[in-house]
Protein backbone atom coordinates (compact mmCIF):
# COMPACT_ATOMS: atom_id res chain seq x y z
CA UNK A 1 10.46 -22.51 -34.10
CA UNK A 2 8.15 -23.46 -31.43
CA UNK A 3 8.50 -26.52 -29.52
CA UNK A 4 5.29 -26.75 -27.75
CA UNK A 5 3.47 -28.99 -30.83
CA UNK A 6 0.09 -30.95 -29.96
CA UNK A 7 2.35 -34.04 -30.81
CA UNK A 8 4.71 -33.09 -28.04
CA UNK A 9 2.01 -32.18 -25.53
CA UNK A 10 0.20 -35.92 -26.38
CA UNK A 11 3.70 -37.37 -25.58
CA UNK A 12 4.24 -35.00 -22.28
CA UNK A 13 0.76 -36.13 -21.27
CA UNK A 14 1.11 -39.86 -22.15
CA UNK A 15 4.37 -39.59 -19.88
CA UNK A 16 2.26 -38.02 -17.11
CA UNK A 17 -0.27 -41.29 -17.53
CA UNK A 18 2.65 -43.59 -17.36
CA UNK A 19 3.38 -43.36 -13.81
CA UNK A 20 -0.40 -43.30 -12.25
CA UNK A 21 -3.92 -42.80 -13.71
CA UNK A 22 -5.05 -38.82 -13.73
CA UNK A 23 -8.06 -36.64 -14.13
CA UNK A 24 -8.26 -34.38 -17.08
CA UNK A 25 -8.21 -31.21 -15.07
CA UNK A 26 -4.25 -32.65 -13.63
CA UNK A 27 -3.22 -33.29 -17.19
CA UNK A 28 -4.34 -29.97 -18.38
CA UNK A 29 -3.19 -27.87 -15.45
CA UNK A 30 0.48 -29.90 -16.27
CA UNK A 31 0.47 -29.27 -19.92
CA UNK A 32 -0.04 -25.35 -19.01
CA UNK A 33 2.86 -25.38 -16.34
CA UNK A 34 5.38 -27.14 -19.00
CA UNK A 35 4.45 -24.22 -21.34
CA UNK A 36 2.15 -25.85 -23.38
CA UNK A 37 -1.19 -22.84 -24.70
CA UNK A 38 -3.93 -23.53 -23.61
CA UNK A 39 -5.43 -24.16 -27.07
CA UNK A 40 -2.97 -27.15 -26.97
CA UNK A 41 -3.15 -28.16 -23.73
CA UNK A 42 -7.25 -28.75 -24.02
CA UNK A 43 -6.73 -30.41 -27.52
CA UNK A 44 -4.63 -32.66 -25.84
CA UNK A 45 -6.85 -33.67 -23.04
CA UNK A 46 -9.77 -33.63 -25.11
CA UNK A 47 -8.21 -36.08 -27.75
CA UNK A 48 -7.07 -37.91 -24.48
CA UNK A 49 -10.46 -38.06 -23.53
CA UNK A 50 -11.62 -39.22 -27.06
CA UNK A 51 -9.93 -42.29 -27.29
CA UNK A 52 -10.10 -43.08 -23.69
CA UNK A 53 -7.03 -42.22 -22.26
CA UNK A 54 -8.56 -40.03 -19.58
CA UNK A 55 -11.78 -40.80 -17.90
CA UNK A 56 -12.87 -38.62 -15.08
CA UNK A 57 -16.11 -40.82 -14.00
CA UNK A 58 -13.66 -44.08 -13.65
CA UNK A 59 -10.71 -42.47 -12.01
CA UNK A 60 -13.86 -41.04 -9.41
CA UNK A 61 -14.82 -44.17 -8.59
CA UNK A 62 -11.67 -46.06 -8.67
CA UNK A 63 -10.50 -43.18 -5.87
CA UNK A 64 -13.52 -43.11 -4.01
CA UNK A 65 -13.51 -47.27 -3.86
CA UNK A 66 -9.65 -47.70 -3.20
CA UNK A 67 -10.25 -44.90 0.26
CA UNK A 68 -13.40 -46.44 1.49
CA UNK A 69 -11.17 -49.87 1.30
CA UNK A 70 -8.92 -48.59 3.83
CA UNK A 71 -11.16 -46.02 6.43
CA UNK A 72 -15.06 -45.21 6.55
CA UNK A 73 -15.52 -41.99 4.77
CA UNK A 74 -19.04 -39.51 4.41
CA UNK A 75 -20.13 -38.51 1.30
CA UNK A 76 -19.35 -34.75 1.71
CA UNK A 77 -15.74 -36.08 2.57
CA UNK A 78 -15.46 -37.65 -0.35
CA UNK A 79 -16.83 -35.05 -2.45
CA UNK A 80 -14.30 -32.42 -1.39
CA UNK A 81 -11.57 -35.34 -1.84
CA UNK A 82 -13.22 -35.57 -5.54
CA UNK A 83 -13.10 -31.39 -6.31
CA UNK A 84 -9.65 -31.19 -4.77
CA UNK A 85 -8.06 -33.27 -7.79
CA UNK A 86 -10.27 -31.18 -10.12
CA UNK A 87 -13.07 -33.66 -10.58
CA UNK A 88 -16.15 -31.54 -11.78
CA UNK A 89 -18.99 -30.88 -9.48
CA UNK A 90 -21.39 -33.31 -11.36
CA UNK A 91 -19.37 -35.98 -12.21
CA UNK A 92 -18.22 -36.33 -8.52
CA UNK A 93 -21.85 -35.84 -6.91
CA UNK A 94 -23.01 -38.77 -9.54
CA UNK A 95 -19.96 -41.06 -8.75
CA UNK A 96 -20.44 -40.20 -4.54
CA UNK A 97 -23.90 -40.53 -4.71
CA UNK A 98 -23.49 -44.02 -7.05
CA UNK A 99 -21.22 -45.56 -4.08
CA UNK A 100 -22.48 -44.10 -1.02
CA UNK A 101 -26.01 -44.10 -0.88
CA UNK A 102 -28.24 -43.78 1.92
CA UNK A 103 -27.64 -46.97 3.58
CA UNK A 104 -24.17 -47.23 3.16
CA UNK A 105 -22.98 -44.28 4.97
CA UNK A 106 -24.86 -45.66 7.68
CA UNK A 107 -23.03 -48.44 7.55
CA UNK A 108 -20.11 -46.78 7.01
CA UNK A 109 -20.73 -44.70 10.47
CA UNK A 110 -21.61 -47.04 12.11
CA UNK A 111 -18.06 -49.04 11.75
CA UNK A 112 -16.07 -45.55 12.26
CA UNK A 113 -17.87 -45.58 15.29
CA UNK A 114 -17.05 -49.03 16.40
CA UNK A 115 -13.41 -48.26 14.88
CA UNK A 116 -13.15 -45.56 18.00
CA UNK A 117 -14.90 -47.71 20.65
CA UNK A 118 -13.13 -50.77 20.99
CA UNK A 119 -14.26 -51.11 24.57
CA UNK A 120 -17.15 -48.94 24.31
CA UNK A 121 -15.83 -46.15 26.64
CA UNK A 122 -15.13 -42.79 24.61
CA UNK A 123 -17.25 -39.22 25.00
CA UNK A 124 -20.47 -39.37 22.27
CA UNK A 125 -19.77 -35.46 21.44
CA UNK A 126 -16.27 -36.13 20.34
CA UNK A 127 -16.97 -39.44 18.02
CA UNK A 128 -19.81 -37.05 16.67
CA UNK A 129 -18.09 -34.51 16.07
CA UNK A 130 -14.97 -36.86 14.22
CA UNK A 131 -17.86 -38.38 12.35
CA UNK A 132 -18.78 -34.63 10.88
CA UNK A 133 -15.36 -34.26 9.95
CA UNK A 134 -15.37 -37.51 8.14
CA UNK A 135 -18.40 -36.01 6.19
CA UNK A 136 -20.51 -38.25 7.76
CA UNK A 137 -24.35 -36.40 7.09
CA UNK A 138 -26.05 -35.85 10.76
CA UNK A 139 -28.79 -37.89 10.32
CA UNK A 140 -26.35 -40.62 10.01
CA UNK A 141 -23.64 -39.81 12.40
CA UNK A 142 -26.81 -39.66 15.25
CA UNK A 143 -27.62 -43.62 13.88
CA UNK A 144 -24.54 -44.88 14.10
CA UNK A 145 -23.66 -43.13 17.77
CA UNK A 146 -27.20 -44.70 18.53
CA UNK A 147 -26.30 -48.08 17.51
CA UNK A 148 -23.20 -48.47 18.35
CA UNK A 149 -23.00 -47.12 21.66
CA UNK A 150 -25.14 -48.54 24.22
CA UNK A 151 -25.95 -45.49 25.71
CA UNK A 152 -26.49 -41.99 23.42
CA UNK A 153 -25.44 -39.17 24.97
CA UNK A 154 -27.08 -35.87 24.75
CA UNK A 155 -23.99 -33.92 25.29
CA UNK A 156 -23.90 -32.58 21.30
């Protein structure tokens, strides 16, 4: 007799939820590890998803918010943060874009930027360059550096 029933995969899963909220691609990708089909294991997460268990587009912005409240992040950061828990490439450009528009990764630069300056005295070309890492768009790294640092250096 096999063990793997949708009733036991809906219990597995509610376990999973128990401890911390998850996206529906981590609950899947569980299910299939503990041995569950995949017929099962998608059942399962879509039933989830049904009745509201799982919710990608909340647990997207409840991430996204709960980073940004700690250390200034860029969009494209973000996004790859968002497709590395399995978030799907639409909901997590919708959410990102949502949060951080235009104006707030600005100002989201432009406090990395004063985050690295405290006295004002650090090379432009390597804040720019930590602001590209940070997925900081150009266009807004170059408006912060120009803002927050007295004098813009060319060096990049």
């Amino acid at each position: 007799m096999n063990k793997m029933t949708p009733q036991k995969a809906r219990e597995t899963a509610f376990r999973m939820l128990s401890s911390r909220a998850r996206t529906c691609s981590q609950v899947y990708n569980k299910l299939i590890l503990q041995g569950f089909n995949e017929e099962i294991a998608s059942l399962t997460v879509a039933k989830l998803c049904e009745d509201g268990y799982l919710d990608d587009v909340s647990f997207a912005r409840n991430l996204i918010e709960q980073r940004l409240s700690h250390k200034p992040y860029g969009p494209r950061y973000l996004l790859a943060m968002l497709y590395r828990v399995g978030i799907h490439k639409n909901v997590a450009t919708e959410v990102v874009g949502e949060i951080v528009d235009q104006s707030r990764e600005n100002e989201l630069a432009a406090l990395f930027v004063r985050s690295m300056t405290p006295n004002g005295e650090i090379r432009a070309d390597k804040v720019m360059r930590q602001l590209i890492n940070r997925g900081f768009s150009i266009a807004a790294a170059r408006q912060a550096m120009e803002k927050e640092l007295s004098v813009f250096e060319r060096e990049i």
